[in-house]
C-alpha atoms as a PDB file:
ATOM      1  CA  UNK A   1       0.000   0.000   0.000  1.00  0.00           C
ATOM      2  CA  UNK A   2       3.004   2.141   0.796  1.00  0.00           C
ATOM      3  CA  UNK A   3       4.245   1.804  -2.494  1.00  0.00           C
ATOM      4  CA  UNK A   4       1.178   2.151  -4.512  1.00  0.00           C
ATOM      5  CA  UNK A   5       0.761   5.590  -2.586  1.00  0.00           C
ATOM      6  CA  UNK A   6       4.196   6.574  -3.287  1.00  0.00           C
ATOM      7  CA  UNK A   7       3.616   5.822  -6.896  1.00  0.00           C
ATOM      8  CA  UNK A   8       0.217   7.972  -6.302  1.00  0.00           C
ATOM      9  CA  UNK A   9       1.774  11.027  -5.069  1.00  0.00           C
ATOM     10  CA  UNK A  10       4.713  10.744  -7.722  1.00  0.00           C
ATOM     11  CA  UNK A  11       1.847  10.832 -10.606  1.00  0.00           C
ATOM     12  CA  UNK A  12       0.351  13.965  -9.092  1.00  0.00           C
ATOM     13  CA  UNK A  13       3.362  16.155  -8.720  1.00  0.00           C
ATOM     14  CA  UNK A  14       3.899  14.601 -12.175  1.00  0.00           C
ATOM     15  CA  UNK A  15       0.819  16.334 -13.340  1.00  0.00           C
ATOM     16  CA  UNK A  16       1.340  19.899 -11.516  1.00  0.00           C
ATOM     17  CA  UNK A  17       4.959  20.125 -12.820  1.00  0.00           C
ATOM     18  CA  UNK A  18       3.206  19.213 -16.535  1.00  0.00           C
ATOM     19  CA  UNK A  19       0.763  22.202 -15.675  1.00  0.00           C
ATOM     20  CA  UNK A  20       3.054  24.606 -14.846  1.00  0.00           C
ATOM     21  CA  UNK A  21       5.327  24.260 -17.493  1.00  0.00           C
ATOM     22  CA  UNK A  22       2.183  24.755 -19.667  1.00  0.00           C
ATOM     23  CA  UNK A  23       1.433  28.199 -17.730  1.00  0.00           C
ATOM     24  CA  UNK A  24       5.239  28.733 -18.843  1.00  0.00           C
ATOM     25  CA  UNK A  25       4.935  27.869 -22.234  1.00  0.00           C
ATOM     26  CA  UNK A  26       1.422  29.850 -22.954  1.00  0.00           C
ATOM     27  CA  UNK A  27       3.597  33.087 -21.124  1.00  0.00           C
ATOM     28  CA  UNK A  28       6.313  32.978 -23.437  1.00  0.00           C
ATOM     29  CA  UNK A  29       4.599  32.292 -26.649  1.00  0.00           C
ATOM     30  CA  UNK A  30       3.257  36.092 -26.038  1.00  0.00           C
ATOM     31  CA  UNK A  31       6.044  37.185 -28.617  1.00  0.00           C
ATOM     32  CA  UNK A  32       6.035  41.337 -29.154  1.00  0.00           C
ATOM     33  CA  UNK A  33       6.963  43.052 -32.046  1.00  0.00           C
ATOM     34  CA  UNK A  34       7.285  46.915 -32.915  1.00  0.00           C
ATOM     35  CA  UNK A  35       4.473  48.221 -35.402  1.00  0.00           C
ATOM     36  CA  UNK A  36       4.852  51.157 -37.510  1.00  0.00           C
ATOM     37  CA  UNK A  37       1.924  52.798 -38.878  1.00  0.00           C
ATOM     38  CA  UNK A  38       1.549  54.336 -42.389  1.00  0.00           C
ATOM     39  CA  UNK A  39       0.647  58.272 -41.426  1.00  0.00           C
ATOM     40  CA  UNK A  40       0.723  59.194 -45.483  1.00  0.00           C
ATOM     41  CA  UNK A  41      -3.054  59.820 -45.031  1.00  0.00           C
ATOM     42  CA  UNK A  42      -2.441  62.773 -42.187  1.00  0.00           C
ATOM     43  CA  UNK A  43      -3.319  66.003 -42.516  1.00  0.00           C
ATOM     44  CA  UNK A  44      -2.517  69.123 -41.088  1.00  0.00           C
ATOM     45  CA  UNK A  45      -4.897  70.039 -37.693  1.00  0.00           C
ATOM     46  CA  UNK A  46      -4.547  72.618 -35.170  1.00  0.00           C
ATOM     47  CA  UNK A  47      -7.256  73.784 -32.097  1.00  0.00           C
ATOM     48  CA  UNK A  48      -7.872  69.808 -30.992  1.00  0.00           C
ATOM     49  CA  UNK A  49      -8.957  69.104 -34.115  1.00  0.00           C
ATOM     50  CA  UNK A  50      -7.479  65.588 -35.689  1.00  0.00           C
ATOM     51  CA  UNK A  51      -4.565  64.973 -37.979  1.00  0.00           C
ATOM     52  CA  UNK A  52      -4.620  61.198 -38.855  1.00  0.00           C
ATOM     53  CA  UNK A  53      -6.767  58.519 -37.454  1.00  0.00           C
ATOM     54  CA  UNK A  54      -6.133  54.494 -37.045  1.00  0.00           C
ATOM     55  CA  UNK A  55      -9.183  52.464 -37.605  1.00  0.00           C
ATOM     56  CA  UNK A  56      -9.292  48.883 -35.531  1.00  0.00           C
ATOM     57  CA  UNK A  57      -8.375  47.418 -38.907  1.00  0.00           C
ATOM     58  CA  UNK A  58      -5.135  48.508 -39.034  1.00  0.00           C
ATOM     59  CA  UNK A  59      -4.408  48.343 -35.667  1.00  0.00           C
ATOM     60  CA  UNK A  60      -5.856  46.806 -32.976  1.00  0.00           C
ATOM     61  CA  UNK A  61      -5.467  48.066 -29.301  1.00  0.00           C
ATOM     62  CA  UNK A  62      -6.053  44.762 -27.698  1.00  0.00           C
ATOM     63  CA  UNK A  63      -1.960  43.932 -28.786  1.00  0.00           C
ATOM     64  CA  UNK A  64      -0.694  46.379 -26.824  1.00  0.00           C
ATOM     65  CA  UNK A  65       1.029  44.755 -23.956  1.00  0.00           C
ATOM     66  CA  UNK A  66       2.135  47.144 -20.042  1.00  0.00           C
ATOM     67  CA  UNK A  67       5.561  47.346 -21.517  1.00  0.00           C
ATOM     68  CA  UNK A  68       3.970  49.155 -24.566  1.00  0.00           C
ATOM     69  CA  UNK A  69       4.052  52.942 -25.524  1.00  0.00           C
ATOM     70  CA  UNK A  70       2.902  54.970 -28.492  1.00  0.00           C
ATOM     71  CA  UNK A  71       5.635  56.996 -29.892  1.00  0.00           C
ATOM     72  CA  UNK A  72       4.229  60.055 -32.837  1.00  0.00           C
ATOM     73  CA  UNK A  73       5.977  62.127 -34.435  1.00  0.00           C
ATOM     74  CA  UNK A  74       4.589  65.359 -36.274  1.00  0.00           C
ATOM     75  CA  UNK A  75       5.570  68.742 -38.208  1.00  0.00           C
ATOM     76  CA  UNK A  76       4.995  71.372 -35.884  1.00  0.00           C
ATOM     77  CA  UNK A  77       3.868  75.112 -37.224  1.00  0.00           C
ATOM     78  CA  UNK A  78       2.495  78.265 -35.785  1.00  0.00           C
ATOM     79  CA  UNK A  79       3.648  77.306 -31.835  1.00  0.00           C
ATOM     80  CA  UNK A  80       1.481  79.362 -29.657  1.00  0.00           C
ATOM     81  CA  UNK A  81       3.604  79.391 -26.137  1.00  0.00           C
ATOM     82  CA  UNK A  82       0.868  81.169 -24.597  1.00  0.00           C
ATOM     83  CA  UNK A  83      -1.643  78.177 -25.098  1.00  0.00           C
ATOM     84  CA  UNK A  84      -3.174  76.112 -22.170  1.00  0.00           C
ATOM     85  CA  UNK A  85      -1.468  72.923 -22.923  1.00  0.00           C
ATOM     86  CA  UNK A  86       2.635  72.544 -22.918  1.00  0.00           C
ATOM     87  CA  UNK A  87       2.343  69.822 -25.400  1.00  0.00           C
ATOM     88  CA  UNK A  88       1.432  69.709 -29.099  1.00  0.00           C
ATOM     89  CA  UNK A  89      -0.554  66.518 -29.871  1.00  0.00           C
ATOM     90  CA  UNK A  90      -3.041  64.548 -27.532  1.00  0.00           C
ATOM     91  CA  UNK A  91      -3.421  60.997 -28.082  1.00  0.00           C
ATOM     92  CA  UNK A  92      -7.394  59.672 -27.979  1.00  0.00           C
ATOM     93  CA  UNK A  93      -8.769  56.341 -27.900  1.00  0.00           C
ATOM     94  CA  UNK A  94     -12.612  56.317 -29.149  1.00  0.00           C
ATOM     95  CA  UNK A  95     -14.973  53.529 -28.928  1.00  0.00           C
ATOM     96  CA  UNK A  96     -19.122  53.900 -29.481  1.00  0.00           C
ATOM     97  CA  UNK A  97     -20.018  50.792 -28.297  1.00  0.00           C
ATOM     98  CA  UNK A  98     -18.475  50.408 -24.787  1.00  0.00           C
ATOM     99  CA  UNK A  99     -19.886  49.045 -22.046  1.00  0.00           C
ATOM    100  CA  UNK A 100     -16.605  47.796 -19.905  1.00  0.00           C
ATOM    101  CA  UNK A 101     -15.403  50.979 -19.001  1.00  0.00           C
ATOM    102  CA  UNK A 102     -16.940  53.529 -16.402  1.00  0.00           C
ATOM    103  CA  UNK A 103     -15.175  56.768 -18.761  1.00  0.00           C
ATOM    104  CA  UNK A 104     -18.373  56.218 -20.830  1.00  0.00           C
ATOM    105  CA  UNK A 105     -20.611  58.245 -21.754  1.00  0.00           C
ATOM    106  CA  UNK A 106     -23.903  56.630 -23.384  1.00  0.00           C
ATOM    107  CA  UNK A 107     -22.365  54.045 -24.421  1.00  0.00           C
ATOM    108  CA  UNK A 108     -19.358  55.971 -26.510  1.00  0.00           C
ATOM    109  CA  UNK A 109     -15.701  57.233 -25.321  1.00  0.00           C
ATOM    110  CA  UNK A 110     -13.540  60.038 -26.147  1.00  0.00           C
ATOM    111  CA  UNK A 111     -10.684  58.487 -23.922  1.00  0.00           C
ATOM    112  CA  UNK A 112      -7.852  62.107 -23.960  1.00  0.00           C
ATOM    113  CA  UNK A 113      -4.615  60.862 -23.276  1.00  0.00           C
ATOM    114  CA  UNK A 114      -1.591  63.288 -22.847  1.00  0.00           C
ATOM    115  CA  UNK A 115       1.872  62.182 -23.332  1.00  0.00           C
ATOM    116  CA  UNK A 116       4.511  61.559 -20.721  1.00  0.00           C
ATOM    117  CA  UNK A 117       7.515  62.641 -22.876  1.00  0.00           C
ATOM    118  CA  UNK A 118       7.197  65.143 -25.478  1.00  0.00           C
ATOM    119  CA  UNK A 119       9.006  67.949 -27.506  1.00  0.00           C
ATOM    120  CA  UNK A 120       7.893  70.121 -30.245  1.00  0.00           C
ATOM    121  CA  UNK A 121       8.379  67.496 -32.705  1.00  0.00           C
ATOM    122  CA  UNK A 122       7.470  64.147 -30.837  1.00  0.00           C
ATOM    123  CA  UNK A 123       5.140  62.460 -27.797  1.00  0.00           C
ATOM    124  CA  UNK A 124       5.248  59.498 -25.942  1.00  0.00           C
ATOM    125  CA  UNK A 125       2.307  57.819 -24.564  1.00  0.00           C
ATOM    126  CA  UNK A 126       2.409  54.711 -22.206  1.00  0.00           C
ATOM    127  CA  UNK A 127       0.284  52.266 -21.670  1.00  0.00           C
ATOM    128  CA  UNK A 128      -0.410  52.870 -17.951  1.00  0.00           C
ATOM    129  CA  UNK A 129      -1.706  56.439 -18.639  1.00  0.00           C
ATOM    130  CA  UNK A 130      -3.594  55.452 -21.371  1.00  0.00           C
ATOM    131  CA  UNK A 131      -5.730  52.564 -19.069  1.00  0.00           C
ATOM    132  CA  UNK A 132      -6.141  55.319 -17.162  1.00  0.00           C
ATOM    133  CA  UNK A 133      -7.348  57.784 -19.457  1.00  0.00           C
ATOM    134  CA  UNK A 134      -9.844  55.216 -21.043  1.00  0.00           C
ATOM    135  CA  UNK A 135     -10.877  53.724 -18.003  1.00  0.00           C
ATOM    136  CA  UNK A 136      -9.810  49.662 -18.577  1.00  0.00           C
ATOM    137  CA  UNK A 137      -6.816  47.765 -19.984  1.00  0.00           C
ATOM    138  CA  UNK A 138      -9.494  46.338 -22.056  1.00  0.00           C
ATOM    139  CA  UNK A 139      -9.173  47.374 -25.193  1.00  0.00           C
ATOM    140  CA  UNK A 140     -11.344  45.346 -27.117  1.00  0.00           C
ATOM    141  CA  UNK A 141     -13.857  48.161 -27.910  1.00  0.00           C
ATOM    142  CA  UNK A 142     -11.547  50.533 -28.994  1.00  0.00           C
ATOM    143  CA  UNK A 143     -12.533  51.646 -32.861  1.00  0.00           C
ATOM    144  CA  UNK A 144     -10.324  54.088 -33.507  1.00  0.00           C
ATOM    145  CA  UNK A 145      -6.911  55.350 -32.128  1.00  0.00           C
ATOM    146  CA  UNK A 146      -6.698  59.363 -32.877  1.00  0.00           C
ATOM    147  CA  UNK A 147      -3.795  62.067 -32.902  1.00  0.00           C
ATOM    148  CA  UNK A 148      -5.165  65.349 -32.835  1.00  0.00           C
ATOM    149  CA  UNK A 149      -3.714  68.953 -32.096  1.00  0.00           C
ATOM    150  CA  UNK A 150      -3.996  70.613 -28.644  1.00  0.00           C
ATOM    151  CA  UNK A 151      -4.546  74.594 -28.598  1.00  0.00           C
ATOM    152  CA  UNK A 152      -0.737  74.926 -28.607  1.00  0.00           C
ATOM    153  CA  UNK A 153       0.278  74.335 -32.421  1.00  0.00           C
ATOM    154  CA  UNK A 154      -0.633  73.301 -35.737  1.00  0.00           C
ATOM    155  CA  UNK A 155       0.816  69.757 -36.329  1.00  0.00           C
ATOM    156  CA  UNK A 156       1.406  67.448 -38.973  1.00  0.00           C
ATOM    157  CA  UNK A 157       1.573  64.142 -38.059  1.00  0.00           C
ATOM    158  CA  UNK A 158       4.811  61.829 -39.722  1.00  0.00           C
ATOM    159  CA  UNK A 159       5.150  58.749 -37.329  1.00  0.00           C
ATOM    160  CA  UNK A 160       3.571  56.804 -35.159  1.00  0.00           C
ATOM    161  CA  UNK A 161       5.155  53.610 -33.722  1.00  0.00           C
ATOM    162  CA  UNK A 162       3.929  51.454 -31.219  1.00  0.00           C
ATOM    163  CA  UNK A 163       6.314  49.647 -28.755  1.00  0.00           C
ATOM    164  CA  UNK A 164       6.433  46.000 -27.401  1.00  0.00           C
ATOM    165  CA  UNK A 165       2.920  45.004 -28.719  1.00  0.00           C
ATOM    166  CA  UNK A 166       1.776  41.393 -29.180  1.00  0.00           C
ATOM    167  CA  UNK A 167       2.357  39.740 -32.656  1.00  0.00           C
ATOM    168  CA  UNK A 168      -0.814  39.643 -34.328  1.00  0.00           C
ATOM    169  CA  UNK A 169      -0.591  35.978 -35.366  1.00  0.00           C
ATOM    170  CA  UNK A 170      -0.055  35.663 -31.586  1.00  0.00           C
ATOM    171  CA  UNK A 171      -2.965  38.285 -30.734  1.00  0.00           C
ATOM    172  CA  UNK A 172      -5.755  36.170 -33.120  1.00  0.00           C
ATOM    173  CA  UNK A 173      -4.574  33.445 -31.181  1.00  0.00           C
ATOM    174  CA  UNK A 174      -5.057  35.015 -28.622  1.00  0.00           C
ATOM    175  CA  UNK A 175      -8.863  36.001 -29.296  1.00  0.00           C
ATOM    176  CA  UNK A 176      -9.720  32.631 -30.812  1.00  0.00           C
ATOM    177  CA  UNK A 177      -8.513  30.728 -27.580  1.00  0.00           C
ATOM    178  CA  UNK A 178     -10.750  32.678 -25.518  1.00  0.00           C
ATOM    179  CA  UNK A 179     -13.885  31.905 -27.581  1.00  0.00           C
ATOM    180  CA  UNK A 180     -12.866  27.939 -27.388  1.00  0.00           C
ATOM    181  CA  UNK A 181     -11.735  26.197 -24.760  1.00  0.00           C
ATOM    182  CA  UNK A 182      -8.806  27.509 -22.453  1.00  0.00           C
ATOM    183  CA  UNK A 183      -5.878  24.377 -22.999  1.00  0.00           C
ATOM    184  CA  UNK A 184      -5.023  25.705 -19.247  1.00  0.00           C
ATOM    185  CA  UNK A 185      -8.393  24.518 -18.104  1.00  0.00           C
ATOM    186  CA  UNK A 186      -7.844  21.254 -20.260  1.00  0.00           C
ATOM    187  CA  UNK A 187      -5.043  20.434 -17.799  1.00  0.00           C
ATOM    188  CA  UNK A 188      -6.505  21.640 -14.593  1.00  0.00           C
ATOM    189  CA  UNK A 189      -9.519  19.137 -15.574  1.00  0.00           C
ATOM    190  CA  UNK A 190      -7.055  16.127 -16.463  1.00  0.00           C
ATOM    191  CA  UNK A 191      -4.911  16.414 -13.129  1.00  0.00           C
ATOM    192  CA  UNK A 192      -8.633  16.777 -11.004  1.00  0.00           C
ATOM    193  CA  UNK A 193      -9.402  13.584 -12.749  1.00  0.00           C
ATOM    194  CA  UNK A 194      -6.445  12.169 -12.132  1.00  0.00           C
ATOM    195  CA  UNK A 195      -6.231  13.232  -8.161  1.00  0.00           C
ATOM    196  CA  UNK A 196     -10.138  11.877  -8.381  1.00  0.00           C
ATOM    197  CA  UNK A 197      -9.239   8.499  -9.965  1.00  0.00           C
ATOM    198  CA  UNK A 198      -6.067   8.131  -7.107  1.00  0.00           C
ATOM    199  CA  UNK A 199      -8.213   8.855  -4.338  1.00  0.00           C
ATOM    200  CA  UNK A 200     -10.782   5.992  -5.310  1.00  0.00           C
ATOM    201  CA  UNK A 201      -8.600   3.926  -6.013  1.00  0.00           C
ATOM    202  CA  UNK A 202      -6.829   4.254  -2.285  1.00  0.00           C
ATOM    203  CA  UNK A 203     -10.366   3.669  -1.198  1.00  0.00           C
ATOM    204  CA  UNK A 204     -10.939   0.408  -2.982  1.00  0.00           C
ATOM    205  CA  UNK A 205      -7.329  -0.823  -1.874  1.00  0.00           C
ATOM    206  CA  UNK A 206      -7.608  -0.230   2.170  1.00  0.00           C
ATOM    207  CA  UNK A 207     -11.605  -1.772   1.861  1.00  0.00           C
ATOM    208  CA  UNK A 208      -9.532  -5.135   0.034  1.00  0.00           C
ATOM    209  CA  UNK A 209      -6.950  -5.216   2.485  1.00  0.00           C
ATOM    210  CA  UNK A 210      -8.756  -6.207   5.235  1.00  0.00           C
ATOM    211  CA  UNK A 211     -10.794  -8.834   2.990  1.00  0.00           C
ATOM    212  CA  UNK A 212      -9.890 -12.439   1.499  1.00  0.00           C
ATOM    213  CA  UNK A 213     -11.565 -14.463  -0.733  1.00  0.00           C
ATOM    214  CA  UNK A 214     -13.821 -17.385   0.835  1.00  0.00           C
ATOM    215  CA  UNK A 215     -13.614 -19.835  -1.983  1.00  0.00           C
ATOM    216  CA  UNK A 216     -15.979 -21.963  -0.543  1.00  0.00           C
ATOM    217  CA  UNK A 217     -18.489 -19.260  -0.816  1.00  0.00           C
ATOM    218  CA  UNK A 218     -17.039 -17.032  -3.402  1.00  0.00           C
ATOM    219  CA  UNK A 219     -17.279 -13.867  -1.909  1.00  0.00           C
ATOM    220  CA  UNK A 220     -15.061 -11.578   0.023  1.00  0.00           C
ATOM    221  CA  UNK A 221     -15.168 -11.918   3.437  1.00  0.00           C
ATOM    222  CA  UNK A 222     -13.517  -9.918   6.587  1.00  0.00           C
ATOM    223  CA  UNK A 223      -9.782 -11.294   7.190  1.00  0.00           C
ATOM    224  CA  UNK A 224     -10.947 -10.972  10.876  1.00  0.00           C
ATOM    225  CA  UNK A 225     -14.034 -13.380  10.310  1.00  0.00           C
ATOM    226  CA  UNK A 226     -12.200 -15.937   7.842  1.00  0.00           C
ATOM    227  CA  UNK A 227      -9.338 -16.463  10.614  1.00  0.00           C
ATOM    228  CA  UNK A 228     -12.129 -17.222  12.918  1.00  0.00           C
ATOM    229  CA  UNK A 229     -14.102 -19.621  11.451  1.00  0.00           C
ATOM    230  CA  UNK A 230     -11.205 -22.611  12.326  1.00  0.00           C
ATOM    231  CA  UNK A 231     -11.151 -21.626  16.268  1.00  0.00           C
ATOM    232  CA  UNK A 232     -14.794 -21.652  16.147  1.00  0.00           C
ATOM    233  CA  UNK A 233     -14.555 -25.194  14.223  1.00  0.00           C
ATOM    234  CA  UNK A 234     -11.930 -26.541  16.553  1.00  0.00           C
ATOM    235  CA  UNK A 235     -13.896 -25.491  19.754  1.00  0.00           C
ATOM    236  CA  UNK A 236     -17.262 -27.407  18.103  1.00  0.00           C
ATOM    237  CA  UNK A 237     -15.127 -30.453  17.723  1.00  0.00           C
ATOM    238  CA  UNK A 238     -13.831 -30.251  21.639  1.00  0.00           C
END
């Protein structure tokens, strides 16, 4: 019995270390990549209006990863030190169908972001401030991504490039794993079935340890009972 349960407990720990090598594995297939996107449509803006703006098509927010950040760059013009705002371009993240995020309003956002780093020429948004902004790291409603002008300049935007997000074969993966089943709870399910399956079985081995079988009656009978029967045979015959 010793060894069986040995052999028991050495199938389990089997299992976990199986399990958390595949919480390893799913981790670091989460490869990131830099993404540049094409700003040849952008125009020239200037009092928050917009200068280019990146439908979900072309880039979906859900890649972006903590580590990620939004770098633009833009043409600046007619710099009006005076203005309001020290920085030239405001990043926004708009969505008209959210429901996950409390910086809604009727159902649509118009998530302002403003840049941690920034010159006349470039701005860096991270992904921390832009949660904030919108209200959720879940990005999955977010339509468009928008750089537009503050009341400080008129701005052409040349560049934007966004930092350390998910690959998007990795991303659709991603997405369609989360509509199917989880392979994580595949393996949580197997080693419950397996601790399940040990645990009966221990229960089934201690009830047959204290039984024999009675071949003259075919059954299993208590150990206790079957060593009996011969004293209470012998004492008949005295």
């Amino acid at each position: 019995m010793k060894i069986f349960l040995s052999v028991a407990m050495s199938a389990i720990i089997a299992c976990a270390s199986i399990f958390s090598c595949t919480l390893t594995a799913f981790a670091e297939n989460a490869e990131t990549e830099d993404v540049t996107i094409d700003c040849s449509s952008a125009e020239a803006c200037n009092n928050w209006s917009q200068s280019i703006t990146v439908d979900q098509a072309t880039f979906n927010a859900t890649r972006l990863t903590k580590d990620s950040e939004i770098i633009v760059t833009f043409k600046s013009e007619e710099i009006n030190e005076k203005a309001g705002n020290k920085y030239n371009a405001e990043l926004i993240f708009q969505s008209w169908d959210n429901t996950t995020t409390p910086a809604a309003q009727d159902g649509a956002v118009w998530a302002k972001i403003a840049p941690v780093k920034f010159d006349d020429s470039s701005a860096t948004y991270d992904f921390e401030s832009i949660a904030t902004a919108y209200g959720t790291d879940d990005f999955s409603q977010v339509y468009n991504i928008i750089i537009g002008a503050t009341d400080r300049a008129k701005i052409t935007v040349t560049g934007i490039t966004v930092t350390n997000c998910k690959t998007k074969t990795y991303a659709e993966k991603e997405e369609k794993d989360s509509k199917g089943t989880n392979p994580i709870i595949i393996v949580i399910a197997v080693i419950a079935g397996i601790a399940i399956a040990v645990v009966v079985i221990v229960i089934i081995m201690n009830k047959k340890s204290s039984e024999a079988f009675d071949v003259s009656t075919g059954k299993f009978v208590d150990k206790k009972n079957l060593f009996d029967e011969p004293k209470n045979d012998e004492d008949e015959k005295k």
